[in-house]
C-alpha atoms as a PDB file:
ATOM      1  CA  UNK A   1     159.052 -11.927  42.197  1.00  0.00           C
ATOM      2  CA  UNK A   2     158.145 -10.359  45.555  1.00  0.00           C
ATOM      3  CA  UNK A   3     155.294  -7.767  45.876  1.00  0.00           C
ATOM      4  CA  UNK A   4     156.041  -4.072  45.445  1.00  0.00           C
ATOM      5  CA  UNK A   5     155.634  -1.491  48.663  1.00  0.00           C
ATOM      6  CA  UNK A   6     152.938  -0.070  47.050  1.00  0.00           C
ATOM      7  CA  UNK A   7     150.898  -3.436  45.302  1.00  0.00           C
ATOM      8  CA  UNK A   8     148.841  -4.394  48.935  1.00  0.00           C
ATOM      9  CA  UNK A   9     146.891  -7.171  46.844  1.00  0.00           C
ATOM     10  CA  UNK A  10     150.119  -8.748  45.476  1.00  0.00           C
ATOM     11  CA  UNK A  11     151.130  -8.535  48.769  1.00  0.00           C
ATOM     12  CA  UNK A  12     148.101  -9.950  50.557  1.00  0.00           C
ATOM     13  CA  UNK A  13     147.745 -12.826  47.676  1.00  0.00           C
ATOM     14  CA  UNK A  14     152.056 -14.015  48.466  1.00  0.00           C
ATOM     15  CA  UNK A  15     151.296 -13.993  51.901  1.00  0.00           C
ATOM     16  CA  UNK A  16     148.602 -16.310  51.383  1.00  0.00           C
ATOM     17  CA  UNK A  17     150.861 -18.435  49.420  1.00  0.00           C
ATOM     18  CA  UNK A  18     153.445 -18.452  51.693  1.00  0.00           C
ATOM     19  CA  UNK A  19     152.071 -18.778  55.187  1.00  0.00           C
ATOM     20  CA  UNK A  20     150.226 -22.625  54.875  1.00  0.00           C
ATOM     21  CA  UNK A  21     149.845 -23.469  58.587  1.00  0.00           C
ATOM     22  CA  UNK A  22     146.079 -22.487  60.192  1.00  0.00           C
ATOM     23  CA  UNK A  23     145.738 -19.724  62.924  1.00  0.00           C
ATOM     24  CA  UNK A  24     144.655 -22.830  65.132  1.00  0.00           C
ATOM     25  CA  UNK A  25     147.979 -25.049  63.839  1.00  0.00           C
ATOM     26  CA  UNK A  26     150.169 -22.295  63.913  1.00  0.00           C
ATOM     27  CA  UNK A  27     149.245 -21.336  67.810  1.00  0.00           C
ATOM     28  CA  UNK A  28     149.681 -24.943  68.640  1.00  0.00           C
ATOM     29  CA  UNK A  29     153.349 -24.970  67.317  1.00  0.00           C
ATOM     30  CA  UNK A  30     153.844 -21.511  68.952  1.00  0.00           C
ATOM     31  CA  UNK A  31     153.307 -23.412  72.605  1.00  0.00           C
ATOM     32  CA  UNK A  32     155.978 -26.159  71.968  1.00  0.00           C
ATOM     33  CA  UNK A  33     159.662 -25.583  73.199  1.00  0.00           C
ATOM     34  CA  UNK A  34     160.918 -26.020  69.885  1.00  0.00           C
ATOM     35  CA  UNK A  35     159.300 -23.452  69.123  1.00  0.00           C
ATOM     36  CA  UNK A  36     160.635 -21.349  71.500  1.00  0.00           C
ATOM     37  CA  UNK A  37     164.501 -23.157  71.125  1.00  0.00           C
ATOM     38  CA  UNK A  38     165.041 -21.397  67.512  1.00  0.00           C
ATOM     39  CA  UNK A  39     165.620 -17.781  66.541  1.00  0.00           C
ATOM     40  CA  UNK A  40     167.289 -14.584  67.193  1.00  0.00           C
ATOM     41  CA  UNK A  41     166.471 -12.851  70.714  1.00  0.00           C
ATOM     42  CA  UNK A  42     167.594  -9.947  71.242  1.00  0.00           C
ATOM     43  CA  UNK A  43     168.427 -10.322  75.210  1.00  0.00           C
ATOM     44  CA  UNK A  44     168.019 -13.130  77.571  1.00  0.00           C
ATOM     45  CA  UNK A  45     165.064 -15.033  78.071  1.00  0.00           C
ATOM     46  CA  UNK A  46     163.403 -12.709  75.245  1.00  0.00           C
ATOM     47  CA  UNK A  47     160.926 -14.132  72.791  1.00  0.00           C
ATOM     48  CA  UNK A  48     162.495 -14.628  69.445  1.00  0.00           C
ATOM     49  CA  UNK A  49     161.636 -12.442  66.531  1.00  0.00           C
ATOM     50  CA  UNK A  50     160.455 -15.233  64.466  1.00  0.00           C
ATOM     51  CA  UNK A  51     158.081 -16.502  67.792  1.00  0.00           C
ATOM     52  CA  UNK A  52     157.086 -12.583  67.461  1.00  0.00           C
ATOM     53  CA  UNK A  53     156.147 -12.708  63.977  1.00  0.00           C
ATOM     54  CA  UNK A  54     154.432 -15.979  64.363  1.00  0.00           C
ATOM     55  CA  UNK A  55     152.356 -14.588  66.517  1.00  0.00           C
ATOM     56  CA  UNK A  56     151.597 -11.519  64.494  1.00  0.00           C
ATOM     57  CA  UNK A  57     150.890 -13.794  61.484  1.00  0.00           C
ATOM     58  CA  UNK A  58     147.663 -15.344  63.525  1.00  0.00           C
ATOM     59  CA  UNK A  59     146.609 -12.381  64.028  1.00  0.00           C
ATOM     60  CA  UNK A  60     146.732 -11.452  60.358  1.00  0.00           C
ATOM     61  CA  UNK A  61     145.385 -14.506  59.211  1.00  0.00           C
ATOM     62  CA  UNK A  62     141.995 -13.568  61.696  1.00  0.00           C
ATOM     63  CA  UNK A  63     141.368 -10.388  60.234  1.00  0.00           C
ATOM     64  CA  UNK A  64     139.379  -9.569  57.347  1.00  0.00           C
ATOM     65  CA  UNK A  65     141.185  -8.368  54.287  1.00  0.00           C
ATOM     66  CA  UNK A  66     139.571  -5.390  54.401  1.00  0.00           C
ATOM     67  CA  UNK A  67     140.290  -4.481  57.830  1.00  0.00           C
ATOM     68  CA  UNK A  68     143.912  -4.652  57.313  1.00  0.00           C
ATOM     69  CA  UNK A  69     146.266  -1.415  58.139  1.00  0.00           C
ATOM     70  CA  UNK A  70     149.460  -0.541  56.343  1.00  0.00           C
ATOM     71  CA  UNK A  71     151.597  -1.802  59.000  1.00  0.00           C
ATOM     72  CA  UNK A  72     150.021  -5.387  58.444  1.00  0.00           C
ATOM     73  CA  UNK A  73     151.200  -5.214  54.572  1.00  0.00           C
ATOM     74  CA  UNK A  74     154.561  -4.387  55.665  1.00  0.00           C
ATOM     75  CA  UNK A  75     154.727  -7.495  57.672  1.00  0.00           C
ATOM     76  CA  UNK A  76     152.795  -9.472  55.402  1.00  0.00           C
ATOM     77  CA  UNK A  77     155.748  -8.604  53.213  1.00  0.00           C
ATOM     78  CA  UNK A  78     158.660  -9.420  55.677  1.00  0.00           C
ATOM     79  CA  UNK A  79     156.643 -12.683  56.032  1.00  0.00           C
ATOM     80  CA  UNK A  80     157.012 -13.196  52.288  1.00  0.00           C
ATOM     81  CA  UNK A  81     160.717 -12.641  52.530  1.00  0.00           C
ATOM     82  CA  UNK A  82     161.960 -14.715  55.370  1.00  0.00           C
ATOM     83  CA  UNK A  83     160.536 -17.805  54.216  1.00  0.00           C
ATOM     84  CA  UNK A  84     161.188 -17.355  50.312  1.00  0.00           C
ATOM     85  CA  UNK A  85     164.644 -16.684  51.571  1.00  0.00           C
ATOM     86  CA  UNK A  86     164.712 -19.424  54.567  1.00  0.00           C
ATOM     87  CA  UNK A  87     162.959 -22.070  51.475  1.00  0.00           C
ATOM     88  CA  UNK A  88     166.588 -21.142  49.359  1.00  0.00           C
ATOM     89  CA  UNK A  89     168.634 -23.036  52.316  1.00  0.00           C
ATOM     90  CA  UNK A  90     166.871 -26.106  52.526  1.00  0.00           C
ATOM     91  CA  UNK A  91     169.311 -28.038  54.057  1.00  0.00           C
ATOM     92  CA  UNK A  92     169.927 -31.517  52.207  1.00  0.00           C
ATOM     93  CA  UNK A  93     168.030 -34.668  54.092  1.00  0.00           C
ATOM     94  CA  UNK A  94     165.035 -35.444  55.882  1.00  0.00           C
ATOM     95  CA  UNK A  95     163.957 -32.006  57.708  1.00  0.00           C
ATOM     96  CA  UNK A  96     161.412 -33.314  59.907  1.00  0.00           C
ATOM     97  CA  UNK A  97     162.968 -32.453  63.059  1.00  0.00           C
ATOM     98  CA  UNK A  98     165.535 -29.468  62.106  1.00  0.00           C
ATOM     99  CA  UNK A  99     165.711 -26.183  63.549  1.00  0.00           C
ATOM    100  CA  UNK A 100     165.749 -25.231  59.990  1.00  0.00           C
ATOM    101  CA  UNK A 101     162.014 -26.017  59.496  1.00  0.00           C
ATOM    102  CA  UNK A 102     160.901 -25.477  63.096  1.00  0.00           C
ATOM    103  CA  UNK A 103     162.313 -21.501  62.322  1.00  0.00           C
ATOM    104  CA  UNK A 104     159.766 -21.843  59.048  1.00  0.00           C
ATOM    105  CA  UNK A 105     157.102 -22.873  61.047  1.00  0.00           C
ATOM    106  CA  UNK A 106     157.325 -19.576  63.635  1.00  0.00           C
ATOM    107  CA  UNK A 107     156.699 -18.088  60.613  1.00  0.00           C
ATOM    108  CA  UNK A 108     153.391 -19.786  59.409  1.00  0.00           C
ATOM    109  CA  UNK A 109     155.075 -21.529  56.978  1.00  0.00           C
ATOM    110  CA  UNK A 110     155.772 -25.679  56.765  1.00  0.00           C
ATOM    111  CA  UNK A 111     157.759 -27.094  54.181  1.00  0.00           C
ATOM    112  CA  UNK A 112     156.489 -30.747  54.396  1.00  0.00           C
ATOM    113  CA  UNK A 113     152.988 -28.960  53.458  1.00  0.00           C
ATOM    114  CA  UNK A 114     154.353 -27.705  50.558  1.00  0.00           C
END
């Protein structure tokens, strides 16, 4: 069951859970195209919003617990969300090269780590 608003620690200790991929492995998969070829832009030659949040997530995972602000929680818990919900449509097959898990992956998360 996800976090409540108001539990930060629940929230911090899912978003551990769910984001597996390193700061230094998740930049590295942030620089490939297909990273860049999946998600929702809004606008033409925009970054995506799950390139966004990948990028976010580094960040996040760099800072110390302590120093983290409300609006990190929050998106520590939209983190949690997209890729419980994303991990619910696991297409059938071998997903090594899907958009499906590439979209996982902007957002720290790699289901052949799991």
């Amino acid at each position: 069951m996800p976090a409540q608003p108001d539990d930060p620690t629940a929230t911090l200790r899912e978003f551990k859970a769910a984001v597996n991929m390193s700061p230094a492995a998740l930049e590295k998969w942030l620089a490939t195209g297909e990273s860049r070829a999946v998600g929702i832009a809004h606008g033409e030659g925009s970054e995506s919003v799950g390139h966004h949040s990948g990028r976010r997530i580094v960040e996040l995972l760099r800072k110390d617990d302590a120093d983290l602000s409300d609006s990190d929680v929050a998106h520590m818990r939209k983190v949690v969300g997209y890729v419980h919900r994303h991990l619910a449509q696991r297409p059938d097959g071998d997903v090594r090269h899907t958009r499906w898990r590439w979209s996982l992956m902007n957002w720290g998360h790699d289901p052949l780590d799991d």
